[in-house]
Protein backbone atom coordinates (compact mmCIF):
# COMPACT_ATOMS: atom_id res chain seq x y z
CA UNK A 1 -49.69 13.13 -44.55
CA UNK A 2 -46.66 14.52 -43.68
CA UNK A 3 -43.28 13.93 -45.63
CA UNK A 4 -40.18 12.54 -43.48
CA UNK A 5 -36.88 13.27 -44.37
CA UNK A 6 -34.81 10.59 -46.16
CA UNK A 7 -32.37 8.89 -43.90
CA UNK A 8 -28.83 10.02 -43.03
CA UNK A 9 -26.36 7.00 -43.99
CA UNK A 10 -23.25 9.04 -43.35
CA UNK A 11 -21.16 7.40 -40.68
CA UNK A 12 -21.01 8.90 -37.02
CA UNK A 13 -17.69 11.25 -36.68
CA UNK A 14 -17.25 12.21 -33.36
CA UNK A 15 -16.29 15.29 -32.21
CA UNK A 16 -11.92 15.63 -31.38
CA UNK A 17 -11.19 15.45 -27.95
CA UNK A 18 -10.23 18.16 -25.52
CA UNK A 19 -6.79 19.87 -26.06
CA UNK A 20 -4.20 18.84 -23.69
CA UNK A 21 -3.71 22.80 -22.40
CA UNK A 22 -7.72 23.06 -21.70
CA UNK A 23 -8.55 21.45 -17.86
CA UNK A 24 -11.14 20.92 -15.71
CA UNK A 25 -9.01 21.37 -12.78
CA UNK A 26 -6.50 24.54 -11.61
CA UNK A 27 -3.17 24.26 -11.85
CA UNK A 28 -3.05 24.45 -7.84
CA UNK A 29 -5.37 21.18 -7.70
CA UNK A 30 -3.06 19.28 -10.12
CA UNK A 31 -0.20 20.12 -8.65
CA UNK A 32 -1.63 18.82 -4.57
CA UNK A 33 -3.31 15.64 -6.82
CA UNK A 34 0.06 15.27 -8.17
CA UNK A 35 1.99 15.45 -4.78
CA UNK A 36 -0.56 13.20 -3.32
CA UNK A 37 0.00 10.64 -6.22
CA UNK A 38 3.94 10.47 -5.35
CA UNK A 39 3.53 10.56 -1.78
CA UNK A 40 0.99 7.63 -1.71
CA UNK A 41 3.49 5.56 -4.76
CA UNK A 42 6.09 5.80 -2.71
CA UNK A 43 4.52 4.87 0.51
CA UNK A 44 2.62 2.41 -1.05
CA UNK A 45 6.34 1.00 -2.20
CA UNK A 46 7.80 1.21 1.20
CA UNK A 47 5.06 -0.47 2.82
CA UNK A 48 4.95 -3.50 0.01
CA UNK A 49 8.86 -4.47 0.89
CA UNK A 50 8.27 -4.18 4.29
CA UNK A 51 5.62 -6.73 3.93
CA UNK A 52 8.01 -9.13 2.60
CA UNK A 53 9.74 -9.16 5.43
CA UNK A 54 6.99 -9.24 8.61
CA UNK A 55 3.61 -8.59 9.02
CA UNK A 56 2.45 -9.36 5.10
CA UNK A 57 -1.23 -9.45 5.03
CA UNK A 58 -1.04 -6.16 6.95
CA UNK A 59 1.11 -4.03 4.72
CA UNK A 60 0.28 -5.69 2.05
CA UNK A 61 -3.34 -5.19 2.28
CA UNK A 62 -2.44 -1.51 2.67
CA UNK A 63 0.38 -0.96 0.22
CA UNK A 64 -2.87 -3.06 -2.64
CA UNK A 65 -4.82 0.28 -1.08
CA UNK A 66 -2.37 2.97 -1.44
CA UNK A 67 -1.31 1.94 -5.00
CA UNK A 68 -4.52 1.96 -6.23
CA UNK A 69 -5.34 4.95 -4.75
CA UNK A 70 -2.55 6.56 -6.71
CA UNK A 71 -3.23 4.99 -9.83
CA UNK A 72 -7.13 6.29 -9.77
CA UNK A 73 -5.89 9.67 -9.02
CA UNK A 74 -3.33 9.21 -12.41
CA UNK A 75 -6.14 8.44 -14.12
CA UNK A 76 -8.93 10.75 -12.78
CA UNK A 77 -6.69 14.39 -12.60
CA UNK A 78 -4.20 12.77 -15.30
CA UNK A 79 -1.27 13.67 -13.65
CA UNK A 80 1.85 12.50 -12.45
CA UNK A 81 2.20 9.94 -15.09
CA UNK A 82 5.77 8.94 -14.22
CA UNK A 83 4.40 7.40 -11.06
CA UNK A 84 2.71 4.84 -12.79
CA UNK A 85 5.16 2.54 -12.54
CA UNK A 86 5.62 3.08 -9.31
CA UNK A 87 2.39 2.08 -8.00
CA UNK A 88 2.24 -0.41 -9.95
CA UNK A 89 4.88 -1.76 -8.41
CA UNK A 90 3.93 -1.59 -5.58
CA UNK A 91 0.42 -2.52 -6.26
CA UNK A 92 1.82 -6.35 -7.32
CA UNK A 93 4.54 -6.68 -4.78
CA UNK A 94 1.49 -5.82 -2.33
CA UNK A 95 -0.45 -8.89 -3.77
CA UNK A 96 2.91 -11.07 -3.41
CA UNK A 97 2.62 -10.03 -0.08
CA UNK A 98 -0.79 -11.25 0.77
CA UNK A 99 -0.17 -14.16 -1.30
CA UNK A 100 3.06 -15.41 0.37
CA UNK A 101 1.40 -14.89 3.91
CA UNK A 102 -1.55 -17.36 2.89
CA UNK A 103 1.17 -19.92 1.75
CA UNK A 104 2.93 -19.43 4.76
CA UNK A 105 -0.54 -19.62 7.08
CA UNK A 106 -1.31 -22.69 4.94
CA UNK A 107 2.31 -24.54 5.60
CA UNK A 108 1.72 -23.60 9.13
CA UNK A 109 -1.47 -25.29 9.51
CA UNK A 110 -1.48 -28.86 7.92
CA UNK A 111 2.60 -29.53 8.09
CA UNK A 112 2.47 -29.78 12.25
């Protein structure tokens, strides 16, 4: 018979994560993913208060894309996390947007 080793009850530690100066990615990718991230925040913006105005399921649909776009690439290259806001921003004026434009569809229909 063979003999088994007693059990382990030490708790699980695991390992530290990554330093901050260690990344996957160049510095030249981090700086285009972080370009891309305030291009798309910003145009993501623009196209959320433009929906306000006319045209609100359209650009708001497609501010809702940009924004999250930008806020998966913060997340994925962690960069550009000052345009978090941003997006986000963007991101819920996007879905006032689509959500005023139903309301207004909605008035339009059943108070003839």
């Amino acid at each position: 018979m063979s003999q088994q080793p007693p059990p382990n009850y030490e708790p699980f530690v695991p390992p530290p994560p990554p330093s901050s100066g260690s990344s996957l990615y160049s510095p030249e990718v981090l700086g285009a993913k972080a370009a891309e991230v305030a291009r798309n925040a910003k145009n993501a913006l623009i196209l959320s208060i433009v929906g306000l105005f006319c045209f609100g399921f359209i650009f708001g649909f497609l501010a809702f894309r940009k924004a999250n776009e930008a806020l998966e690439t913060i997340e994925i290259y962690d960069v550009a996390r000052d345009k978090r806001g941003l997006a986000t921003a963007a991101k819920v004026i996007g879905i006032v947007d689509i959500v005023l434009w139903g309301i207004g569809l909605l008035m339009r229909i059943f108070l003839r």
